[in-house]
Protein backbone atom coordinates (compact mmCIF):
# COMPACT_ATOMS: atom_id res chain seq x y z
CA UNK A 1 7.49 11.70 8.32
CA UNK A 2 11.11 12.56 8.83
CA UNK A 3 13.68 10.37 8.57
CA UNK A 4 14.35 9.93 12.22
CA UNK A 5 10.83 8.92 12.60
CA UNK A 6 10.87 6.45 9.45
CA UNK A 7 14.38 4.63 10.95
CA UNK A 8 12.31 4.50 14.56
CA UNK A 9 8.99 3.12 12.85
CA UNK A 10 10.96 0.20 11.08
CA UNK A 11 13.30 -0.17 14.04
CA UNK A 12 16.15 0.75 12.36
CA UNK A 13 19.49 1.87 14.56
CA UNK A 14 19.98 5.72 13.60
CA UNK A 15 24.16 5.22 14.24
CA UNK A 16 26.12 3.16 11.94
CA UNK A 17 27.56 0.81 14.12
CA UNK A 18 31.04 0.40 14.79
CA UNK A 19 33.21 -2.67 13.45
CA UNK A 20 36.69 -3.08 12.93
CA UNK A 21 37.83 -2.65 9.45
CA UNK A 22 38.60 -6.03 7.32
CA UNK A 23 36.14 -7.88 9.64
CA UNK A 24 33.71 -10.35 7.51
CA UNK A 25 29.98 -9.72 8.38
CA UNK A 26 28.02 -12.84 8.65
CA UNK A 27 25.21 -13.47 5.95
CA UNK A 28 22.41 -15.51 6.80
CA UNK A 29 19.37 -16.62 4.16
CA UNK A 30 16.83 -15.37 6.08
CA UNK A 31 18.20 -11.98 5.16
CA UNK A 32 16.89 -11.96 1.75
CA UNK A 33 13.35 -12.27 2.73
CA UNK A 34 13.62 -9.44 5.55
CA UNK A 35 15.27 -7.12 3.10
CA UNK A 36 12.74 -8.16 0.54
CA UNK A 37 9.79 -6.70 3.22
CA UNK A 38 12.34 -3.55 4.03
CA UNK A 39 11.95 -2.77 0.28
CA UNK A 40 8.54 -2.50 0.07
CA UNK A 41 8.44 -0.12 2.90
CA UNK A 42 10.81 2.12 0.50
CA UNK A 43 13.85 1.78 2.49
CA UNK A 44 17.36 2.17 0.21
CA UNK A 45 21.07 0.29 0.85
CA UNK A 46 21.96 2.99 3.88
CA UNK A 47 19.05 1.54 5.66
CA UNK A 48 19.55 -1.79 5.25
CA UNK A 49 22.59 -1.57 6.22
CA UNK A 50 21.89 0.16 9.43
CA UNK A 51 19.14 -2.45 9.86
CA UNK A 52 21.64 -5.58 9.54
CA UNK A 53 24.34 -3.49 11.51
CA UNK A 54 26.80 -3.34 8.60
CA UNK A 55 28.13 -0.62 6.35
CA UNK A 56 26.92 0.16 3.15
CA UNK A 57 29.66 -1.57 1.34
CA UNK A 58 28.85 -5.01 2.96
CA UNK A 59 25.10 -4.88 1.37
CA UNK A 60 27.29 -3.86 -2.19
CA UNK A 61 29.04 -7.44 -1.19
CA UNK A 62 26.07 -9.09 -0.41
CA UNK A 63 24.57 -8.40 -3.69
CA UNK A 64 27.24 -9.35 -5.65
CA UNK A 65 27.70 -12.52 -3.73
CA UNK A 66 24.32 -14.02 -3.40
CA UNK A 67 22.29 -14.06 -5.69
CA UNK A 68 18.81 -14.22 -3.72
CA UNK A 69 19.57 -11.40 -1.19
CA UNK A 70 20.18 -9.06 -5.08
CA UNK A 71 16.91 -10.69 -6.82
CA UNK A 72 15.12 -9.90 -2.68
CA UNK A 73 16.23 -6.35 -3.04
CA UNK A 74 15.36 -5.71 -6.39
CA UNK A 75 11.86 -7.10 -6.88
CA UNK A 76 11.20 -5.69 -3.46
CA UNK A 77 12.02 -2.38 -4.88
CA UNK A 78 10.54 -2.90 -7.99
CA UNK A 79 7.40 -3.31 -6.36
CA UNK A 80 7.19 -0.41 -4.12
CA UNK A 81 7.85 1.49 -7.17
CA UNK A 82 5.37 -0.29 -8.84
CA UNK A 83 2.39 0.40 -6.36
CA UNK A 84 3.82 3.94 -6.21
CA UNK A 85 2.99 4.57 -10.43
CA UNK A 86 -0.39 3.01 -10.30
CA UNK A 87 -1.43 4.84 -7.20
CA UNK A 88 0.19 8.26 -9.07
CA UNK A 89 -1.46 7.41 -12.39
CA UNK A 90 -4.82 6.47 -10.43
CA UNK A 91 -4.61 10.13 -8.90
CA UNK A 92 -4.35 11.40 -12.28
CA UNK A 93 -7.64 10.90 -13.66
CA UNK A 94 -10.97 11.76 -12.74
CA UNK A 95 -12.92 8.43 -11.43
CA UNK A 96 -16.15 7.74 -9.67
CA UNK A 97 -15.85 5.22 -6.82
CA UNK A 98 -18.48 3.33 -4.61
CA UNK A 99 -18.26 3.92 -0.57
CA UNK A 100 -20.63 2.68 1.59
CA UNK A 101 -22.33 4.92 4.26
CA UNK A 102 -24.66 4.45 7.06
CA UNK A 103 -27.99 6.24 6.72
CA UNK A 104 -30.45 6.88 10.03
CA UNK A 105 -33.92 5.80 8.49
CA UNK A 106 -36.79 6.92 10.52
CA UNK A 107 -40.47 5.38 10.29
CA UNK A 108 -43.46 7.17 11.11
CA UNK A 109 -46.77 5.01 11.69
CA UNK A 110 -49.84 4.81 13.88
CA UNK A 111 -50.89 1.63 16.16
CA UNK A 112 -54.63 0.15 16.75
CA UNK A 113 -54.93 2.64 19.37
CA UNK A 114 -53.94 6.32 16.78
CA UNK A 115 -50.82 7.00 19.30
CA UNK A 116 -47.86 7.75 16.73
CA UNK A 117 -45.08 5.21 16.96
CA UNK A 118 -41.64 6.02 15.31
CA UNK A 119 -38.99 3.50 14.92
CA UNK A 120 -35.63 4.35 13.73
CA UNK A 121 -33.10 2.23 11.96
CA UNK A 122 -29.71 1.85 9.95
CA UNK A 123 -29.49 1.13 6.73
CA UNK A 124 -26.18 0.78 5.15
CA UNK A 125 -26.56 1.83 1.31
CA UNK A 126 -23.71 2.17 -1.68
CA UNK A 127 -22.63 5.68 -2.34
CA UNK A 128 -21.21 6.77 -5.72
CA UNK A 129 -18.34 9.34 -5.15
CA UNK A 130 -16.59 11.65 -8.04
CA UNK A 131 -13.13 12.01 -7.08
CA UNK A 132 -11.39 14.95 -8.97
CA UNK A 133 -7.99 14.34 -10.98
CA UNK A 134 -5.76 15.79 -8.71
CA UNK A 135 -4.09 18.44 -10.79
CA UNK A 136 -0.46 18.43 -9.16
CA UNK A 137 -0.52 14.82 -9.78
CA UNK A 138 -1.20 15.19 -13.86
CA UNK A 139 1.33 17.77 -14.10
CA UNK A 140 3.68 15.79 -12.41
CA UNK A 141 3.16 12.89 -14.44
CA UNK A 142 3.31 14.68 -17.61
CA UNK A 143 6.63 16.83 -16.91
CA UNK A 144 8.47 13.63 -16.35
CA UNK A 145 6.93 11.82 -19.34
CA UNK A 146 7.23 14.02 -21.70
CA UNK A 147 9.51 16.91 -20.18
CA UNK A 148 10.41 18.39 -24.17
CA UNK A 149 6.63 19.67 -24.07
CA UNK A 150 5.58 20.25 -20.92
CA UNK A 151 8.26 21.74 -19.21
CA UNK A 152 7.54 25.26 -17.72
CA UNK A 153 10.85 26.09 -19.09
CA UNK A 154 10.45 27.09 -23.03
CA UNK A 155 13.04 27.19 -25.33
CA UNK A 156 12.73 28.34 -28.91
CA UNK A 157 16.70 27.07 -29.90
CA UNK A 158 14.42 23.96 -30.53
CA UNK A 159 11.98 26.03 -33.22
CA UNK A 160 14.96 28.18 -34.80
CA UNK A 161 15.98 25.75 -37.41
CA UNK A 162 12.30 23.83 -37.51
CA UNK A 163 10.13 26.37 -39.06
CA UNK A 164 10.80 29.73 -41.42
CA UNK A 165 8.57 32.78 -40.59
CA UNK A 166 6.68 34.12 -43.24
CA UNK A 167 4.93 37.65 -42.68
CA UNK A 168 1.97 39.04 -44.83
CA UNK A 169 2.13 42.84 -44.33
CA UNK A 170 -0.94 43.30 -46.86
CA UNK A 171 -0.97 45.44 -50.21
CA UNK A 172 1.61 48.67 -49.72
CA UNK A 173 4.56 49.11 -50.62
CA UNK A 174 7.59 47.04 -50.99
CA UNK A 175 10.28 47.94 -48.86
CA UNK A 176 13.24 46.69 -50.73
CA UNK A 177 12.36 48.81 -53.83
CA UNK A 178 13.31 52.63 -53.79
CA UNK A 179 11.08 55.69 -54.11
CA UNK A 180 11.93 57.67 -57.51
């Protein structure tokens, strides 16, 4: 989803709307709750700003000057992010969940008289499903968790000064001595 699409999907204005500079925006307490929601769709300061028809620096204000519209913002964030992890971690691993599907069952039988009769029904039964550890997802996770060793860039500056290289050539000759 683009942008464009996201602001039109949350009804947010695309243009930053117009106001003359060093007049006050006014704050109401609902605003907390309805930037608390915003949040959770992922939406950042630019948007609620463009929501509430202020600029940017207004919702910096608004933070600083009431409390409930900061904690709103934050725990709505927080929680996004929150759902976001699990759902990324969840992806990570191999797991086995339970759908259920609808299944055509078909009965085959003879009445008093030997004509066949078949009857047909729907029987909804529990499915077990592997899903697959989605691979992009690990490697994700494990790049920003522990980017030192699994970064796809390798440096050895790290293993100069850790270990000392010892070589066993075999039996021969030592080099350092001189041939008579």
């Amino acid at each position: 989803m683009t942008e464009a699409e996201a602001h039109a999907s949350l009804h947010l204005p695309t243009k930053k709307t117009t106001r003359k500079p060093g007049v006050k925006s006014e704050y109401r307490d609902e605003y907390g709750a309805q930037a608390h929601k915003l949040c959770l769709l992922g939406v950042q300061d630019r948007d609620l700003a463009a929501f509430f028809g202020v600029c940017r620096k207004t919702i910096l204000n608004w933070k600083t000057t009431y409390a409930d519209f900061a904690e709103a913002i934050t725990r709505g964030k927080k929680s996004a992010d929150m759902e976001v992890a699990a759902s990324l971690y969840q992806a990570t691993l191999d797991r086995v969940i339970t759908t259920k599907q609808a299944i055509k069952c078909k009965e085959i039988y003879y009445d008093d008289n030997g004509k066949r009769v078949e009857k047909e029904r729907v029987e909804i039964v529990e499915v077990e499903k592997h899903i697959p550890a989605d691979f992009r997802s690990q490697q994700f996770w494990l790049k920003n968790r522990n980017p030192k060793l699994w970064s796809d860039k390798y440096s050895d500056d790290d293993d100069i000064h850790d270990k000392a290289v010892t070589l066993n050539l075999g039996y021969g000759l030592d080099p350092h001595e001189t041939a008579d």
